[in-house]
N, C-alpha and C. Protein backbone atom coordinates (compact mmCIF):
# COMPACT_ATOMS: atom_id res chain seq x y z
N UNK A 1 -17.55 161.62 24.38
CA UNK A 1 -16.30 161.29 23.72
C UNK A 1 -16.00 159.81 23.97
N UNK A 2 -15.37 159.37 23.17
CA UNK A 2 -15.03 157.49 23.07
C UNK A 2 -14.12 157.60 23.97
N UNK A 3 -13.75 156.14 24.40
CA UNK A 3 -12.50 156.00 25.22
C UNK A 3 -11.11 156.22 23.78
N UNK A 4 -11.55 155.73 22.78
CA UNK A 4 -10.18 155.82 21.71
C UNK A 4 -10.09 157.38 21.59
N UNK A 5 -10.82 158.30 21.43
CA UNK A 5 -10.87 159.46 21.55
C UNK A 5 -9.84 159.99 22.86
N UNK A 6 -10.33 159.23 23.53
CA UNK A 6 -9.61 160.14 24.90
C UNK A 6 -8.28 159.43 24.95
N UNK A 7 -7.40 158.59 24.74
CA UNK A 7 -6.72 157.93 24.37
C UNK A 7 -5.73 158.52 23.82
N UNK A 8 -6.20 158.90 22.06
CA UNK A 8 -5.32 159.19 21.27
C UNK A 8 -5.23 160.81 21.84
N UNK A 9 -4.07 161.17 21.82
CA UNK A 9 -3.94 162.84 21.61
C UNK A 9 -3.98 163.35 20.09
N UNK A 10 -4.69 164.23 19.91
CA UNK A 10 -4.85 164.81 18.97
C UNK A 10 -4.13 166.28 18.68
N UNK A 11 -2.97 166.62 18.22
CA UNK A 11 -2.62 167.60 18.34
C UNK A 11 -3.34 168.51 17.68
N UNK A 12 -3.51 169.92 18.23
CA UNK A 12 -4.59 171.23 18.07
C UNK A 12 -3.80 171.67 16.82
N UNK A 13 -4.83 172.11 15.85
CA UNK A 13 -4.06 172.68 14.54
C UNK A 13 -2.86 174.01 15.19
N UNK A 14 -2.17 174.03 14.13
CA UNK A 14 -1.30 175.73 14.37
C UNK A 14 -0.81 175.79 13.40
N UNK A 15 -0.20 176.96 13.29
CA UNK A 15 0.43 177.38 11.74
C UNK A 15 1.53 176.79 11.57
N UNK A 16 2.01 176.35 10.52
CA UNK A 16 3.34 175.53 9.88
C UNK A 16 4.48 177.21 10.31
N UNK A 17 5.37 176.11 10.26
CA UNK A 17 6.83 177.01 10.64
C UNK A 17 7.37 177.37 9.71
N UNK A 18 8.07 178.58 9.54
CA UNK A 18 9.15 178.11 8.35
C UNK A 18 9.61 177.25 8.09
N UNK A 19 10.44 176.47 8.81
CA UNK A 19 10.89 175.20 8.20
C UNK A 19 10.04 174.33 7.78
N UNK A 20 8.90 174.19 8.39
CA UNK A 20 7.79 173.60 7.70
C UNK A 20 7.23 173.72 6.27
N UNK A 21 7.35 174.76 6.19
CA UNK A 21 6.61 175.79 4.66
C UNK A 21 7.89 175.32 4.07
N UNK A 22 9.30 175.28 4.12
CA UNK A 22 10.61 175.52 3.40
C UNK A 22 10.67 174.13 3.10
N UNK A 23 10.17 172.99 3.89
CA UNK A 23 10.14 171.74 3.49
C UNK A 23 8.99 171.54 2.34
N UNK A 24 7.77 171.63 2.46
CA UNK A 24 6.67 171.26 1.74
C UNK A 24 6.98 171.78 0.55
N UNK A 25 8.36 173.34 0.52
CA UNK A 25 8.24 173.72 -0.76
C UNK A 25 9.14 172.81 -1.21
N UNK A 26 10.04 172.26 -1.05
CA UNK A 26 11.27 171.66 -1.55
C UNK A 26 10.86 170.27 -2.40
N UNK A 27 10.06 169.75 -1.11
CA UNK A 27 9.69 168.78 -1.17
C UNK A 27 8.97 168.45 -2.78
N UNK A 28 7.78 169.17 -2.74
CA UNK A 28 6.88 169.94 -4.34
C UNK A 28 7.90 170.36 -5.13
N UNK A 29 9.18 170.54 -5.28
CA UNK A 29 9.96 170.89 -6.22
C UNK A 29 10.58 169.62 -7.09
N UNK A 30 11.37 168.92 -5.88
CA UNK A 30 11.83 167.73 -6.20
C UNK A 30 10.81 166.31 -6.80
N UNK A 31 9.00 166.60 -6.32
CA UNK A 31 8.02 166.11 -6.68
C UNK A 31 8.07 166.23 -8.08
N UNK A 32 8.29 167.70 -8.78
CA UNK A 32 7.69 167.54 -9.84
C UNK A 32 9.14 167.15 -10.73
N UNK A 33 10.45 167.21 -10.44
CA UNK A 33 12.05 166.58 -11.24
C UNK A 33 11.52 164.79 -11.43
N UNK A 34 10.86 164.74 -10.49
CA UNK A 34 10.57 163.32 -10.51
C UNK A 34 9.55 162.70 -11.69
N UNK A 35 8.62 163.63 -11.49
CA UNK A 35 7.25 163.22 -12.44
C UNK A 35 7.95 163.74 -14.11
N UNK A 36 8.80 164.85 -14.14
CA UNK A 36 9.12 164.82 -15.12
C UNK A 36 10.45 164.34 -16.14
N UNK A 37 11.23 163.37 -14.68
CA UNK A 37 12.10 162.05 -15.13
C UNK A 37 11.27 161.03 -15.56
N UNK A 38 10.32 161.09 -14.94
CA UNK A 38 9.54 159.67 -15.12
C UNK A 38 8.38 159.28 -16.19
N UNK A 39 7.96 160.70 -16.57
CA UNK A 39 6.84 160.94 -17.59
C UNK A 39 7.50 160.45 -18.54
N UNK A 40 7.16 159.52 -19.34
CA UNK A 40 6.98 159.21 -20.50
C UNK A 40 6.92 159.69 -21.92
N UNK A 41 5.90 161.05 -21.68
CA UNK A 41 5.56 161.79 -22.86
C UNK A 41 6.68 163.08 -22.73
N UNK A 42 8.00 162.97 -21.79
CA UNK A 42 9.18 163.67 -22.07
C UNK A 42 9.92 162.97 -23.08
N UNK A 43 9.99 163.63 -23.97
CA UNK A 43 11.05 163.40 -25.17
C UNK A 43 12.10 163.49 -25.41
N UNK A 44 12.07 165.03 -25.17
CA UNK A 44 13.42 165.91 -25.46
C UNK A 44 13.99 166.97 -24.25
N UNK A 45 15.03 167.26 -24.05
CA UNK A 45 15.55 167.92 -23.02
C UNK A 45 14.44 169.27 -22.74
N UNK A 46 14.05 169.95 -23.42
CA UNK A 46 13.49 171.02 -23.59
C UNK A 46 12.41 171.06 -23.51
N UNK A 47 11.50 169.60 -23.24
CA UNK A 47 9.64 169.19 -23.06
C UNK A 47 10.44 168.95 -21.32
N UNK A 48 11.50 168.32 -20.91
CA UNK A 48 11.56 168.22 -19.38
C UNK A 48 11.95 169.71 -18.86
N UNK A 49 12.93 170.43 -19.15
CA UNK A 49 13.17 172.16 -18.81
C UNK A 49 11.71 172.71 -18.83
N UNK A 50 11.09 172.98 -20.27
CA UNK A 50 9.45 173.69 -19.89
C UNK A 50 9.25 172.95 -18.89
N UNK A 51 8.54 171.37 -18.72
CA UNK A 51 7.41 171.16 -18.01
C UNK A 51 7.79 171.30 -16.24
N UNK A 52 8.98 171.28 -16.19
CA UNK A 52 9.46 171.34 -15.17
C UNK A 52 9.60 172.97 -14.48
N UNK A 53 9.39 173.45 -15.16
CA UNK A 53 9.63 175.13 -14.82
C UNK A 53 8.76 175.69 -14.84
N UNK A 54 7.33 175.69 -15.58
CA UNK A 54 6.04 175.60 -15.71
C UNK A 54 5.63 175.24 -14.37
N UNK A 55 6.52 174.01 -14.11
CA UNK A 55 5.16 173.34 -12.76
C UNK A 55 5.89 174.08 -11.52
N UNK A 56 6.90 174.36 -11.86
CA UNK A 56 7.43 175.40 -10.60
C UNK A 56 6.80 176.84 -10.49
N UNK A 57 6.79 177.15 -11.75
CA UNK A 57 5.81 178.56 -11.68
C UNK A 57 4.33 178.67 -11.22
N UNK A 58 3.31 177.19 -11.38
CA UNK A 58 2.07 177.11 -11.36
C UNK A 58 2.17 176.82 -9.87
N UNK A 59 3.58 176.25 -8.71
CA UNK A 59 3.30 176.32 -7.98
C UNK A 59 3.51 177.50 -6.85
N UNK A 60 4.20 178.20 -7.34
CA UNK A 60 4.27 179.40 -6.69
C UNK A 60 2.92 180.32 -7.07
N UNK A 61 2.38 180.29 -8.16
CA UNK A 61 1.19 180.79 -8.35
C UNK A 61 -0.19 180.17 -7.26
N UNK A 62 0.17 179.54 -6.81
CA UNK A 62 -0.66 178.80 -6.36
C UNK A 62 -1.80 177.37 -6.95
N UNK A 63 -1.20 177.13 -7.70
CA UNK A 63 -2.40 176.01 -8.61
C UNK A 63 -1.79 174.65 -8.26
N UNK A 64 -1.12 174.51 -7.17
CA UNK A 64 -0.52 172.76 -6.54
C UNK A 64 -1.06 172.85 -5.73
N UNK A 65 -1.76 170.99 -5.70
CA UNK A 65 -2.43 170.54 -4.58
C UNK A 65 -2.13 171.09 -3.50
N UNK A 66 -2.52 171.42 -2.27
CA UNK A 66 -2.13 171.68 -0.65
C UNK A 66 -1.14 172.18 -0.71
N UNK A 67 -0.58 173.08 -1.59
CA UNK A 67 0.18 174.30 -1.13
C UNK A 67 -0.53 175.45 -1.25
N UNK A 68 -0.38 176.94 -1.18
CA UNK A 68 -0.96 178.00 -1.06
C UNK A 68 0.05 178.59 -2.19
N UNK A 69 -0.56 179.85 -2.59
CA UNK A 69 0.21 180.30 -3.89
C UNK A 69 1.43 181.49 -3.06
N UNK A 70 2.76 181.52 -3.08
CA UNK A 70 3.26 182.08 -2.23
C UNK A 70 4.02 183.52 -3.02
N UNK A 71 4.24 184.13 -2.08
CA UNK A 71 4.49 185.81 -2.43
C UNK A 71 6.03 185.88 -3.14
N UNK A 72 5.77 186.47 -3.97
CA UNK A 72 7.16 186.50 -4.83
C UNK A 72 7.60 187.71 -5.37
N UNK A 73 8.54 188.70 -5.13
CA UNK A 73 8.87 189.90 -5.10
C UNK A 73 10.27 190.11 -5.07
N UNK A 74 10.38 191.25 -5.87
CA UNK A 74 11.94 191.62 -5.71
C UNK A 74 12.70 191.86 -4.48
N UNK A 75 13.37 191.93 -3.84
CA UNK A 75 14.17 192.50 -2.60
C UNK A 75 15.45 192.62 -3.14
N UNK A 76 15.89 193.66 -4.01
CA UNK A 76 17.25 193.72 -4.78
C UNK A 76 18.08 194.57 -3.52
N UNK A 77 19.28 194.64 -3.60
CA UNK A 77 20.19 194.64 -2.05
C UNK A 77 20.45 196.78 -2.50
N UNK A 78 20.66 196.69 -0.55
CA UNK A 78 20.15 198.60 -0.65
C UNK A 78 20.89 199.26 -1.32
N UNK A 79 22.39 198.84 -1.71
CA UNK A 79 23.17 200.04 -2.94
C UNK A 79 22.63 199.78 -4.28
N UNK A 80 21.70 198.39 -4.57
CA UNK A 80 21.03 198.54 -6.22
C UNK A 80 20.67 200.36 -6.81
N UNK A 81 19.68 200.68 -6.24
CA UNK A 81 18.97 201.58 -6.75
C UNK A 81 20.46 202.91 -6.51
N UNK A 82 20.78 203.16 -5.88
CA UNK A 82 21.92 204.16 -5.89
C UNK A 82 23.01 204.01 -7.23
N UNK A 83 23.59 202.80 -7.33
CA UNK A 83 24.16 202.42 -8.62
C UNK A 83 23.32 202.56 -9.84
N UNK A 84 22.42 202.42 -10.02
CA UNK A 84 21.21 202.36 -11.00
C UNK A 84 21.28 203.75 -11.55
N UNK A 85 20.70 204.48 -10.47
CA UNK A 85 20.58 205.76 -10.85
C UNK A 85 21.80 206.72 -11.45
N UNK A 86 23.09 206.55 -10.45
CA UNK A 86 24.03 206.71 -11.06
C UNK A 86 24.22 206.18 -12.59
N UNK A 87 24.31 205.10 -12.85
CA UNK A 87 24.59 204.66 -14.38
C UNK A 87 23.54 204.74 -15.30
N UNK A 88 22.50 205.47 -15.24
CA UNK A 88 21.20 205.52 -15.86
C UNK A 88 20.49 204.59 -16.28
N UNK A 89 20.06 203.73 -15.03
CA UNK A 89 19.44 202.49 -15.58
C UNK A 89 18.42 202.30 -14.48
N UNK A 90 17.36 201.61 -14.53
CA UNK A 90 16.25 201.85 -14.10
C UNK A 90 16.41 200.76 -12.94
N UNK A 91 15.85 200.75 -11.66
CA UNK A 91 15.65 199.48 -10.90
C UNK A 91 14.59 199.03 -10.06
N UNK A 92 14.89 197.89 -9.24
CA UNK A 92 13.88 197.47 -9.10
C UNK A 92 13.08 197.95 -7.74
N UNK A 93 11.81 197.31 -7.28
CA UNK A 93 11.56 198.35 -6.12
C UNK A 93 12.08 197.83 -5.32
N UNK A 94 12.42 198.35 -3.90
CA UNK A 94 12.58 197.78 -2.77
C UNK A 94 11.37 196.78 -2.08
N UNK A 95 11.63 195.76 -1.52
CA UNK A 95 10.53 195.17 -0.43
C UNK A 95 10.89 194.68 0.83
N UNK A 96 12.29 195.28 1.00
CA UNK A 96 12.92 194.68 1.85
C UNK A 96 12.15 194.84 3.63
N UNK A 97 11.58 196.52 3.63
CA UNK A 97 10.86 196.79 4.33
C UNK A 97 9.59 196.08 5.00
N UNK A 98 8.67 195.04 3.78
CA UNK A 98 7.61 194.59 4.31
C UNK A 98 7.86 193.37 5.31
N UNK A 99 6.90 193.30 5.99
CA UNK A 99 7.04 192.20 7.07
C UNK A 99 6.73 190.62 6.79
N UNK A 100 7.20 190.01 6.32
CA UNK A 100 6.72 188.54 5.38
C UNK A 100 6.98 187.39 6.49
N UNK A 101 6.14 186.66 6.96
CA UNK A 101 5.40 185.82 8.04
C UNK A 101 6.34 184.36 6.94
N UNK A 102 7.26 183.50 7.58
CA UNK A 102 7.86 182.03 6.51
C UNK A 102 8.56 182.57 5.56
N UNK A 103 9.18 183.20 5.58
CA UNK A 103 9.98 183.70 4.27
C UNK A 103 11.03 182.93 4.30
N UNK A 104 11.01 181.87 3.11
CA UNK A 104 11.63 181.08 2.74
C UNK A 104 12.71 181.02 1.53
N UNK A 105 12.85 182.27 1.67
CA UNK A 105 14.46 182.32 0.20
C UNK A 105 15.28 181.83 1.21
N UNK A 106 16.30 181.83 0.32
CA UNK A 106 17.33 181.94 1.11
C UNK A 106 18.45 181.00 0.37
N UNK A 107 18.77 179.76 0.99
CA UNK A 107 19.27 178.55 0.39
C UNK A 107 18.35 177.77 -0.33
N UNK A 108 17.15 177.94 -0.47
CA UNK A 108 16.32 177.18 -1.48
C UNK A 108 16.89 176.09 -2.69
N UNK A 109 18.07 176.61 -3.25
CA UNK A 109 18.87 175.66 -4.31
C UNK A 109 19.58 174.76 -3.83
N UNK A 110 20.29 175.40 -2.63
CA UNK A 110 21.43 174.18 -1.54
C UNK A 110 20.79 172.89 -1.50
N UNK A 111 19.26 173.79 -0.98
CA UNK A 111 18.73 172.35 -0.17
C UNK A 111 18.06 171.49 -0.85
N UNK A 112 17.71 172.15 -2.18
CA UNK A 112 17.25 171.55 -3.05
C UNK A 112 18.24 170.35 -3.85
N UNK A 113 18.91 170.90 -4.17
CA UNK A 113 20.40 170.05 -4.86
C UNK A 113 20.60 169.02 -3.61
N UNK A 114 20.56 169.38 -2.22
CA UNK A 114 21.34 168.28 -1.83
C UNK A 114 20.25 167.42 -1.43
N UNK A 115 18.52 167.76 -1.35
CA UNK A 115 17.72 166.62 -1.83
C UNK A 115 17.23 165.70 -2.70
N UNK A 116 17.77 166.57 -3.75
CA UNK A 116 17.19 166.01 -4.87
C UNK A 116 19.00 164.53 -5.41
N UNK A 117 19.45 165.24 -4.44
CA UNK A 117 20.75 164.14 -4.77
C UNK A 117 20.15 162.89 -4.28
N UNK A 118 19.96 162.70 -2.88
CA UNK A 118 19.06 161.63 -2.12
C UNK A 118 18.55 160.67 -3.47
N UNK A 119 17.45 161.42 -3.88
CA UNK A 119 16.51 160.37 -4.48
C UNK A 119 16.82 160.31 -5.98
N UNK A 120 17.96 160.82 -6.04
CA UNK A 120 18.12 160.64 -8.08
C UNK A 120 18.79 158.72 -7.87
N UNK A 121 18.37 158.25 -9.22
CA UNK A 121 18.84 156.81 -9.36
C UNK A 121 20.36 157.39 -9.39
């Protein structure tokens, strides 16, 4: 090993935190408001709404650089399905049960809005 080697500390990989994951997503959100303020070949209100909602969907699908495609599922609240059934209407499943490792709903829009305030001209 070099002396610069022994020197620098290198921190040992580990898994991102939630807040970690909740940043990178935000972050990639407000990435793409930007690219599609700034694109050029936006015209009309409705080429920035698609392309912008598109690139939010392709990134939850997983198709953005260095993110991972992340889990997206209903968790509708426990009197849904009781009301449902009562009024004859169909609902959604539960997932509230599974165990999800960064689960990052939550305030997602708060924090989004109050970043994306930051960097608007």
């Amino acid at each position: 090993m070099s002396q610069v080697a022994k020197e620098v500390s290198i921190p040992t990989p580990r898994e991102l935190t939630t807040a970690e994951v909740r940043e990178a997503f935000i972050a990639r959100a407000i990435a793409i408001c930007i690219h599609v303020l700034d694109d050029p070949r936006t015209i009309t209100k409705q080429d920035a709404v698609s392309t912008a909602v598109f690139s939010v969907l392709s990134m939850i699908d997983g198709s953005a650089v260095n993110l991972p495609a992340f889990i997206l599922a209903p968790d509708p609240h426990p009197t849904d399905k009781a009301y449902c059934e009562d009024n004859g209407k169909n609902w959604y499943p539960e997932n509230h049960e599974v165990d999800i490792k960064s689960c990052i709903r939550g305030e997602l829009h708060s924090e989004f809005i109050q970043r994306l305030d930051k960097v608007r001209p």
